[in-house]
C-alpha atoms as a PDB file:
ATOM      1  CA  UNK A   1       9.272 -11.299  26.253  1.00  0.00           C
ATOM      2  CA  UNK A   2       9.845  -9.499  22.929  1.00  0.00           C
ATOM      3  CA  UNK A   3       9.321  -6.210  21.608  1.00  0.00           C
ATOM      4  CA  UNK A   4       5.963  -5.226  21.123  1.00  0.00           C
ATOM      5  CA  UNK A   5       5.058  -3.377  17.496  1.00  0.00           C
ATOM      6  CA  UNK A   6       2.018  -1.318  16.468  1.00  0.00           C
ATOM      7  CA  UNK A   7       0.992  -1.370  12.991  1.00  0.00           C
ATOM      8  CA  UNK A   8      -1.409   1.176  11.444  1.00  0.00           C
ATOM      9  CA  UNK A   9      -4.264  -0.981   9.619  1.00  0.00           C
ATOM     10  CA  UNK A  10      -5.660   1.465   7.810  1.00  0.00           C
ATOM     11  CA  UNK A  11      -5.686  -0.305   4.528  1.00  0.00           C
ATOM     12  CA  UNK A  12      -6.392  -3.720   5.865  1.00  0.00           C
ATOM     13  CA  UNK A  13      -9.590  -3.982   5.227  1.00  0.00           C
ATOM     14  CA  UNK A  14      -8.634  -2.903   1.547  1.00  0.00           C
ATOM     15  CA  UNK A  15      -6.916  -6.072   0.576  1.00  0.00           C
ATOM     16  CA  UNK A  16      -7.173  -5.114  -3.237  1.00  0.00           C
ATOM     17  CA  UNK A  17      -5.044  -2.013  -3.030  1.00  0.00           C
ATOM     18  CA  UNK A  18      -1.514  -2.232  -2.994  1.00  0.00           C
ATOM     19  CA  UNK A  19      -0.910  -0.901   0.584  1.00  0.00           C
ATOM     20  CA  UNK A  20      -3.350  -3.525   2.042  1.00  0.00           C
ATOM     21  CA  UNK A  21      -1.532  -6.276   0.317  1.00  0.00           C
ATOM     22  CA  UNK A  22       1.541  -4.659   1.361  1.00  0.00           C
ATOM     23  CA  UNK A  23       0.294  -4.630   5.283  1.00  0.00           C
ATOM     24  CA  UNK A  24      -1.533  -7.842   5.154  1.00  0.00           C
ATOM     25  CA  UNK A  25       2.085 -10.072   3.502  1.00  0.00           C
ATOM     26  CA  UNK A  26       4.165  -8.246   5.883  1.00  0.00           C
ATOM     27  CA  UNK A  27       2.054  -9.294   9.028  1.00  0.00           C
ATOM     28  CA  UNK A  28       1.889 -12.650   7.929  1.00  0.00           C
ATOM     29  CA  UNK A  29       5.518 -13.226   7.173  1.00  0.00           C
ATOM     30  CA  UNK A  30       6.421 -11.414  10.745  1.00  0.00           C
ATOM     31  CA  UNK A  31       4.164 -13.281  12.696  1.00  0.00           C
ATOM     32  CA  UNK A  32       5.378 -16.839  11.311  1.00  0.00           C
ATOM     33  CA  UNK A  33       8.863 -15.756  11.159  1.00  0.00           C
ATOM     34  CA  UNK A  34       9.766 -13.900  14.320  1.00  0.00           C
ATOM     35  CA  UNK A  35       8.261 -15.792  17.130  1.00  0.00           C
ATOM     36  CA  UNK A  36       9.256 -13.012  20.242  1.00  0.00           C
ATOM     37  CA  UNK A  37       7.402 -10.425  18.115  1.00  0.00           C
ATOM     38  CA  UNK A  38       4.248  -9.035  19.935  1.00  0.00           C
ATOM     39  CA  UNK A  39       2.088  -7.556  17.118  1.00  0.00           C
ATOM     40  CA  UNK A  40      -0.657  -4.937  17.735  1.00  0.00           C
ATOM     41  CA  UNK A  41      -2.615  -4.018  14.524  1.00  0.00           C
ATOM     42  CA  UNK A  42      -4.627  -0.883  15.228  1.00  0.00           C
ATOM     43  CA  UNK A  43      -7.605  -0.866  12.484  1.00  0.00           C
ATOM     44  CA  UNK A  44      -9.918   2.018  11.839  1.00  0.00           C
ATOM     45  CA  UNK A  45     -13.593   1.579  11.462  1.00  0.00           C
ATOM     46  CA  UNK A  46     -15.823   3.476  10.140  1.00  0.00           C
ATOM     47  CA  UNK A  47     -19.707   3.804  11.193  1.00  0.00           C
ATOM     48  CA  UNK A  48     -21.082  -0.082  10.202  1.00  0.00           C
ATOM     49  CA  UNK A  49     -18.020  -1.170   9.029  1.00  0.00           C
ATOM     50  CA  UNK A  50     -17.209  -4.790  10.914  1.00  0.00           C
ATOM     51  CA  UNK A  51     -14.114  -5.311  12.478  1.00  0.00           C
ATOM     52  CA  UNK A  52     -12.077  -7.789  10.364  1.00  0.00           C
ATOM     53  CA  UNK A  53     -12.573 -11.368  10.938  1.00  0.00           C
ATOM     54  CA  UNK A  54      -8.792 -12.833   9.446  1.00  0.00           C
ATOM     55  CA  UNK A  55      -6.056 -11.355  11.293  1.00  0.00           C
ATOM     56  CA  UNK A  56      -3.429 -13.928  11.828  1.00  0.00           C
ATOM     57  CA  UNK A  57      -3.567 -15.830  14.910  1.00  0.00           C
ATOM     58  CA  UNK A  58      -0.848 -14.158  17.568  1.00  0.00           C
ATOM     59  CA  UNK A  59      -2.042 -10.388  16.334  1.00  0.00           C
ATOM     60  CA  UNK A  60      -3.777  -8.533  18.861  1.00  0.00           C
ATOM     61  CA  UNK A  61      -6.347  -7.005  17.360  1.00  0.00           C
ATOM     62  CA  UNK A  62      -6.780  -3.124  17.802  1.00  0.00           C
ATOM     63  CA  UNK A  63      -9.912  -0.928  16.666  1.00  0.00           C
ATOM     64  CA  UNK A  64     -10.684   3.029  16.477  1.00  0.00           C
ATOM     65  CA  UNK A  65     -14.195   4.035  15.449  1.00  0.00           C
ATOM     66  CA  UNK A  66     -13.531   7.364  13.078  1.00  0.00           C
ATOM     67  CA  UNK A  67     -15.643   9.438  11.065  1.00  0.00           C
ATOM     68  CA  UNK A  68     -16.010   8.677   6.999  1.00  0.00           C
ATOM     69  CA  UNK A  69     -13.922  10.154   4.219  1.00  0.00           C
ATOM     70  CA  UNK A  70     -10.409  11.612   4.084  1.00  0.00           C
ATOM     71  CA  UNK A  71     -11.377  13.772   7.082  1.00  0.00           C
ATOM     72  CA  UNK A  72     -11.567  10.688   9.063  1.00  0.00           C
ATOM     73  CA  UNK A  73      -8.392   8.892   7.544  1.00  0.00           C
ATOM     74  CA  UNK A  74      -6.562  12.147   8.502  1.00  0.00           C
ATOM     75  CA  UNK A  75      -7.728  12.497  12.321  1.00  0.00           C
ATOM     76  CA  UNK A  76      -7.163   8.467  12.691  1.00  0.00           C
ATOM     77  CA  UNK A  77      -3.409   9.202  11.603  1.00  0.00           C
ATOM     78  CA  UNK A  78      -2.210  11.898  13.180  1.00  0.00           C
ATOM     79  CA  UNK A  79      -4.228  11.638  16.397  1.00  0.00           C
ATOM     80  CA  UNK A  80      -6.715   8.399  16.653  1.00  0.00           C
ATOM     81  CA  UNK A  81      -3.341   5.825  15.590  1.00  0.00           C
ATOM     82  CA  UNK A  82      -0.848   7.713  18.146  1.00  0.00           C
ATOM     83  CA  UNK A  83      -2.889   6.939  20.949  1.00  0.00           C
ATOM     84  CA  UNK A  84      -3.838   3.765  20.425  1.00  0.00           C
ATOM     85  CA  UNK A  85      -0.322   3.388  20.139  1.00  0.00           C
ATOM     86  CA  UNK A  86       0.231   4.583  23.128  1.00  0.00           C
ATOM     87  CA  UNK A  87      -2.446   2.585  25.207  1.00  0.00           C
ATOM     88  CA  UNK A  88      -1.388  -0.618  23.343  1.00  0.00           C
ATOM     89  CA  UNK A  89       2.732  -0.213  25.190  1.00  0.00           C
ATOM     90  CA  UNK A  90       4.028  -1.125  22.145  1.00  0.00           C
ATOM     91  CA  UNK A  91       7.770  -0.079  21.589  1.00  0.00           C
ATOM     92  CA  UNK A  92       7.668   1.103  18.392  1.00  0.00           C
ATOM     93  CA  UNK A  93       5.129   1.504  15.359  1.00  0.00           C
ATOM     94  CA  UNK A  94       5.537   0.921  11.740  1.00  0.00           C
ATOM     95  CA  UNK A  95       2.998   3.003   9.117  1.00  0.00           C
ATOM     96  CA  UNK A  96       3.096   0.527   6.534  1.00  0.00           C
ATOM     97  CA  UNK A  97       2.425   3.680   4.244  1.00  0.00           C
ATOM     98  CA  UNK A  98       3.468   7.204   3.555  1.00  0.00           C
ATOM     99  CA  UNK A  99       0.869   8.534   6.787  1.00  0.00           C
ATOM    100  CA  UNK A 100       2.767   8.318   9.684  1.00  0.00           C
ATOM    101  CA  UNK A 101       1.975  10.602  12.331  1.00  0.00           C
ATOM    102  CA  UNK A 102       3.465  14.147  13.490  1.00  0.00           C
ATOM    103  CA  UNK A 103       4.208  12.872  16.872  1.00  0.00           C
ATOM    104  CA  UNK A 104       3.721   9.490  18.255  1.00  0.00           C
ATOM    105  CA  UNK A 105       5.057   7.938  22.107  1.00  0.00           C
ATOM    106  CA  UNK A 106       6.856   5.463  20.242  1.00  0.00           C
ATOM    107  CA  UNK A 107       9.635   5.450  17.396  1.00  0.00           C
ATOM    108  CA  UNK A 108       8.092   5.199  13.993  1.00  0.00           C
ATOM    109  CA  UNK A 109       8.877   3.136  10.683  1.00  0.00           C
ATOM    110  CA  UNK A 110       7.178   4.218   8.139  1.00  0.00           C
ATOM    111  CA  UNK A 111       7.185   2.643   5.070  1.00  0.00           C
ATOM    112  CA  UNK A 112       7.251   5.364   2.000  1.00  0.00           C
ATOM    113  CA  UNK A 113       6.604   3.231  -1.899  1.00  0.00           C
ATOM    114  CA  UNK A 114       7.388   6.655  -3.625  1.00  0.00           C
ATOM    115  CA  UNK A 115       7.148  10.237  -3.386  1.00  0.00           C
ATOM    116  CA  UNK A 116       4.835  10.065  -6.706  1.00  0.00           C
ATOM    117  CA  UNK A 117       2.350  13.265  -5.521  1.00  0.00           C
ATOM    118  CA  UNK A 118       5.200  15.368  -4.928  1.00  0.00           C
ATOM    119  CA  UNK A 119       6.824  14.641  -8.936  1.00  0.00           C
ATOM    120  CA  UNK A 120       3.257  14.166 -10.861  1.00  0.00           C
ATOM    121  CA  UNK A 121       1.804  17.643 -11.525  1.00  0.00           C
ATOM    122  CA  UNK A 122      -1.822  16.303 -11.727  1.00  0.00           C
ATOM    123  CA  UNK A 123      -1.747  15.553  -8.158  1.00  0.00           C
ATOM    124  CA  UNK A 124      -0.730  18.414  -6.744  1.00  0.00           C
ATOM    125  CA  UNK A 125      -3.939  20.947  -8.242  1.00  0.00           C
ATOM    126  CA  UNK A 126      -6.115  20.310  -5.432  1.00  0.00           C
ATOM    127  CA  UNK A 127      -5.202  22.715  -2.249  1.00  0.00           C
ATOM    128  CA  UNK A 128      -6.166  20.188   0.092  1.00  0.00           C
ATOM    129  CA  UNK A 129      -4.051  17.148  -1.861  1.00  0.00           C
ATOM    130  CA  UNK A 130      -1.029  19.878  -1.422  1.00  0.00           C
ATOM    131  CA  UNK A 131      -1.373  20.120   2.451  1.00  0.00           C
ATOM    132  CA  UNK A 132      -1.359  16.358   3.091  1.00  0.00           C
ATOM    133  CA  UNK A 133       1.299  15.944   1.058  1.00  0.00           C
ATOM    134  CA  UNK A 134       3.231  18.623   2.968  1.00  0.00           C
ATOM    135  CA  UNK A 135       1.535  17.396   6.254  1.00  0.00           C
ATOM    136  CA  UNK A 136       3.349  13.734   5.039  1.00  0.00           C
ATOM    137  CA  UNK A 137       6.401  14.964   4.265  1.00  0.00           C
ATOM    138  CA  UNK A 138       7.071  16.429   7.207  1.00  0.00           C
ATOM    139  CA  UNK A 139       6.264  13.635   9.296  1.00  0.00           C
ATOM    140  CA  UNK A 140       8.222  11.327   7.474  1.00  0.00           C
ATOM    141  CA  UNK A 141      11.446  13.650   8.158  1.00  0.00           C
ATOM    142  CA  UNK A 142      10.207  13.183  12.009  1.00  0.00           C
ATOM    143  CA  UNK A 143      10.259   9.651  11.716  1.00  0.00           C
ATOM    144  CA  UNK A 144      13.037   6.880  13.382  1.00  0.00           C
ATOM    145  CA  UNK A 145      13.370   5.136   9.911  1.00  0.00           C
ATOM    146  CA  UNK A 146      12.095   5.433   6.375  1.00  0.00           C
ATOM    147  CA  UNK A 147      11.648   1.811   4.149  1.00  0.00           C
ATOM    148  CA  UNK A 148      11.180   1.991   0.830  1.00  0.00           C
ATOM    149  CA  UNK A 149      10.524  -0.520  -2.181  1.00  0.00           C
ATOM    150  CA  UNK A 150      13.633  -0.054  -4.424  1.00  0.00           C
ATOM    151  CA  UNK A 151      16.801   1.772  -4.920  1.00  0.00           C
ATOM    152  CA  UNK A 152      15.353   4.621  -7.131  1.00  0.00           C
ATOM    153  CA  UNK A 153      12.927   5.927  -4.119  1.00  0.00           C
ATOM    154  CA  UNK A 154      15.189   5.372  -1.596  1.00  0.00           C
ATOM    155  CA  UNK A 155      17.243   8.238  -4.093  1.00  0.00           C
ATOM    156  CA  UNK A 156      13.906   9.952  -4.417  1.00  0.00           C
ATOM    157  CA  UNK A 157      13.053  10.248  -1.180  1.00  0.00           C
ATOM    158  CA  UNK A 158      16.452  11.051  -0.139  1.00  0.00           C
ATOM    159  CA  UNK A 159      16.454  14.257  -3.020  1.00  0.00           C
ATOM    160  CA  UNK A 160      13.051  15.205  -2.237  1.00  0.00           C
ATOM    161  CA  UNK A 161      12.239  15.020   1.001  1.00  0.00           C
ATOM    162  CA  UNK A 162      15.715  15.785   2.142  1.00  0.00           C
ATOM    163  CA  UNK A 163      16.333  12.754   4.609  1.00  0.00           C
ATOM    164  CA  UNK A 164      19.746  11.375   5.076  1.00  0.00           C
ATOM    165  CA  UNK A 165      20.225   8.267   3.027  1.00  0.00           C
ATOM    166  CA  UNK A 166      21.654   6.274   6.066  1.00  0.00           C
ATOM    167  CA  UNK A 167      17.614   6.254   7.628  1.00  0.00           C
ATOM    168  CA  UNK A 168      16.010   5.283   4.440  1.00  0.00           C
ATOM    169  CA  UNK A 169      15.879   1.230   3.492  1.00  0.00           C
ATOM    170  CA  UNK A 170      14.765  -0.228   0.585  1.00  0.00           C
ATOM    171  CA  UNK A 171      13.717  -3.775   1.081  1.00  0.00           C
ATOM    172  CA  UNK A 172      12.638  -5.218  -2.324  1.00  0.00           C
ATOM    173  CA  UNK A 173       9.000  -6.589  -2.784  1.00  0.00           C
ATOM    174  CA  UNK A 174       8.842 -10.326  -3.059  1.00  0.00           C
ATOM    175  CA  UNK A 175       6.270 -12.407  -5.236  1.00  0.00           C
ATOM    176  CA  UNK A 176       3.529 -14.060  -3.588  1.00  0.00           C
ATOM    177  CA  UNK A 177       2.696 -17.626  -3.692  1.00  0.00           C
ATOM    178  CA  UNK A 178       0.420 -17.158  -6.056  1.00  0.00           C
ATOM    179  CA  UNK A 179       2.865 -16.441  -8.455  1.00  0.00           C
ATOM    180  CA  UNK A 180       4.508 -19.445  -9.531  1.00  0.00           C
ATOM    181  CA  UNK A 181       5.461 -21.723 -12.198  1.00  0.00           C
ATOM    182  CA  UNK A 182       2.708 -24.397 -11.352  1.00  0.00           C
ATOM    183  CA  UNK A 183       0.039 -24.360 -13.188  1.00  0.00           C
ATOM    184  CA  UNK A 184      -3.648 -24.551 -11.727  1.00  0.00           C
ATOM    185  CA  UNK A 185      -4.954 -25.809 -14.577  1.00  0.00           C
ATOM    186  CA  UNK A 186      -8.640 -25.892 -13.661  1.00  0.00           C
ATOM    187  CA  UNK A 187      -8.919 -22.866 -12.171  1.00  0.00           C
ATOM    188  CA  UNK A 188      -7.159 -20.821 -15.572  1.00  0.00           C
ATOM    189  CA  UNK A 189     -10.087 -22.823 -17.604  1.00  0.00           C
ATOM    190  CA  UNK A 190     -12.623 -21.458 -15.142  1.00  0.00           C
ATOM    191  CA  UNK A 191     -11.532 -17.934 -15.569  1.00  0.00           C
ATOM    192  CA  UNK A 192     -10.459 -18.181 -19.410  1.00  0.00           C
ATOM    193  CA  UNK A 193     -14.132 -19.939 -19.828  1.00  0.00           C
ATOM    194  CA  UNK A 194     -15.657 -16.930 -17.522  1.00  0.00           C
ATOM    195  CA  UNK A 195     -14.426 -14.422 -19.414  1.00  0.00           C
ATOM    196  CA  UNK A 196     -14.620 -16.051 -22.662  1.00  0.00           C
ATOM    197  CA  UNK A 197     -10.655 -15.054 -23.064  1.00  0.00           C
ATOM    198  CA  UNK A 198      -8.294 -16.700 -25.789  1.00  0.00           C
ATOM    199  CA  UNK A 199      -5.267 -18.840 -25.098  1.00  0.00           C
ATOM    200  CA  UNK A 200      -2.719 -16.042 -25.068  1.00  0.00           C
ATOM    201  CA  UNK A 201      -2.806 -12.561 -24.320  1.00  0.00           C
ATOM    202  CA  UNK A 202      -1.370  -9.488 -22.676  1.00  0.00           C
ATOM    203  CA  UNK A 203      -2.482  -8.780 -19.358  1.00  0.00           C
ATOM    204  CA  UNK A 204      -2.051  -5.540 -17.486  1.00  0.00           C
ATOM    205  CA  UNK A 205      -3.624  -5.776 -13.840  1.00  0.00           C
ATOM    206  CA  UNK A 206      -3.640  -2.894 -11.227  1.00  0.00           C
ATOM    207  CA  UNK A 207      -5.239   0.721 -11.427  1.00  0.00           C
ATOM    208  CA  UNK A 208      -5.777   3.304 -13.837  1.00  0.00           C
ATOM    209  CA  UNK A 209      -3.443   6.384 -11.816  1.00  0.00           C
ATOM    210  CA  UNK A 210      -2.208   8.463 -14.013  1.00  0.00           C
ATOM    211  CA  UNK A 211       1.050   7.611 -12.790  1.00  0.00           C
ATOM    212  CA  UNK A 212       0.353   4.035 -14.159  1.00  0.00           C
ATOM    213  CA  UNK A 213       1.215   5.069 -17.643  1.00  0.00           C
ATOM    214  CA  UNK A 214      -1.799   3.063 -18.966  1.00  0.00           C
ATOM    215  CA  UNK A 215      -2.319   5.887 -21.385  1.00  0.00           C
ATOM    216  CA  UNK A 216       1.113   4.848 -22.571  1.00  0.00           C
ATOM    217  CA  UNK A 217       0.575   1.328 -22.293  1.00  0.00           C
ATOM    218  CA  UNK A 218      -2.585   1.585 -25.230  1.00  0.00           C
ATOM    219  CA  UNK A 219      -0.112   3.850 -27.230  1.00  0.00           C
ATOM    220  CA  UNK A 220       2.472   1.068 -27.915  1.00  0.00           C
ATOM    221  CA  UNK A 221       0.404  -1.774 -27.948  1.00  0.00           C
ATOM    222  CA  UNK A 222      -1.220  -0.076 -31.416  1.00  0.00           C
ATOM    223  CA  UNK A 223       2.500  -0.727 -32.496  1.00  0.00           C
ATOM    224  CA  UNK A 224       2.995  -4.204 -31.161  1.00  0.00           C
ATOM    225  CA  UNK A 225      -0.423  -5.239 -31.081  1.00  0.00           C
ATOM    226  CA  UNK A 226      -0.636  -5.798 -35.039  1.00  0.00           C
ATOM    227  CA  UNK A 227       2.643  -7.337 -35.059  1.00  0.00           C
ATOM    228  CA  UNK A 228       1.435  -9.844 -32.307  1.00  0.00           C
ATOM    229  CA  UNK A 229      -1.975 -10.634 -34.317  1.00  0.00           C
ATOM    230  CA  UNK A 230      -5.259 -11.032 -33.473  1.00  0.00           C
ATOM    231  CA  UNK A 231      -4.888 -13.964 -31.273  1.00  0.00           C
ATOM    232  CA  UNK A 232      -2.609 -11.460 -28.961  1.00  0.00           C
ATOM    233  CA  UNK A 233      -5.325  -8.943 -27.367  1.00  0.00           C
ATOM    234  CA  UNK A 234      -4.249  -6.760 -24.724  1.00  0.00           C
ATOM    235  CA  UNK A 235      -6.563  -7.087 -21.657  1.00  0.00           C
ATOM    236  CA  UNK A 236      -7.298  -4.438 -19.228  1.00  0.00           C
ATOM    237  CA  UNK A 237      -7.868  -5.681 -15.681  1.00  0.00           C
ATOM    238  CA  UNK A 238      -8.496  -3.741 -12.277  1.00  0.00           C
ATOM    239  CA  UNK A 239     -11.288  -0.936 -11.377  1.00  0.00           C
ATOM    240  CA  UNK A 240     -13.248   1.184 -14.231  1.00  0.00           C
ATOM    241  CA  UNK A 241     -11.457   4.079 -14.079  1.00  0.00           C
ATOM    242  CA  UNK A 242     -14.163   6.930 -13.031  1.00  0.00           C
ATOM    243  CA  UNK A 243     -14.997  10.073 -15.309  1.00  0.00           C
ATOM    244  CA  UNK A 244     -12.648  13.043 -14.832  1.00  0.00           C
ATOM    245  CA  UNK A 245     -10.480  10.883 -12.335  1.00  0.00           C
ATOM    246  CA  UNK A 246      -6.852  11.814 -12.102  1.00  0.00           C
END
């Protein structure tokens, strides 16, 4: 028998942001590539949310009813995760996010993308946004292992957060299947047709942070954009950025 991992699901059931992609591609690849892996993924649910229907067959499925709001996300990681954890027997856990847990009856991996809130002044005004992120910070110290997505966090984190480089990883994000050479012809003239788009253009496609330099983005595109022509647009894609939002 193999050993037995817990995975925090929080952001499963948020396939569109980055950490639920992140979770969701990593339990896929480890559950068709390591075949003495037992995999628990522990999901929070809130009041009326349904469990989720497409875990991978081979996961045992694992879920916490919490409260609503960050209140919620914060008791499910530092208390609600640990002790499912603990009545799952797994061996060790893996956060697949910067959330792991103060103390946990297992080893923890936790899986840190940056240490943006601690370098971007914007998100550090709230009181509250200053204590998780210290609350964070010094669980990830606590923690077996730190992974990372690329040399220049795995510096970061190692500068910031003071953790010896020898327990921090950084294991390189890979492109999905989705991106590839072949094209699916019929589907691009659906969406091109949908969205009454041109033939070319520049696409940016994720969220409107402020760490995501959109801002920046517009600003040189009024440079290149005329050089490019008309038939060139820039196109915005992802969620309408909300009034007042960081």
């Amino acid at each position: 028998m193999g050993m037995h991992l817990a995975v925090n699901g929080y952001f499963w059931n948020r396939p569109f942001n980055g950490s639920g992609q992140y979770t969701r591609r990593l339990l896929g690849q480890l559950a068709t590539m390591v075949s003495d892996l037992r995999i628990s993924l522990i999901v929070p649910l809130e009041p009326g949310e349904a469990a989720p229907a497409d875990v991978p067959d081979g996961i045992n499925l694992i879920t916490v009813p919490i409260r609503t709001g960050y209140l919620g996300k914060l008791l499910f990681e530092q208390r609600g995760f640990p002790r499912a954890v603990r009545d799952s027997g797994a061996e060790i856990a893996h956060v697949p996010y910067w959330g792991s847990p103060l103390a946990a009856p297992v080893p923890v991996v936790v899986t840190v993308h940056d240490v943006t809130t601690l370098l971007v002044r914007e998100y550090r005004r709230k009181a509250s946004a200053r204590l998780y992120t210290s609350l964070v910070s010094a669980s990830a110290r606590g923690a077996a292992h730190i992974i990372t997505d690329s040399f220049y966090s795995k510096l970061a984190i190692r500068d910031h957060l003071n953790i010896p480089e020898e327990q921090i990883t950084a294991i390189y994000l890979a492109a999905g299947p989705e991106f590839s050479s072949k094209s699916e012809r019929l589907l691009d003239m659906a969406v091109m047709r949908k969205y009454d788009l041109p033939d070319f253009f520049t696409l940016y496609l994720g969220g409107y942070e402020i760490h995501k330099n959109v801002t920046t983005l517009i600003h040189a595109y009024t440079y290149v954009g005329p050089a490019m022509g008309k038939d060139h647009p820039l196109l915005l894609a992802g969620r309408r950025p909300q009034p007042g939002a960081n």
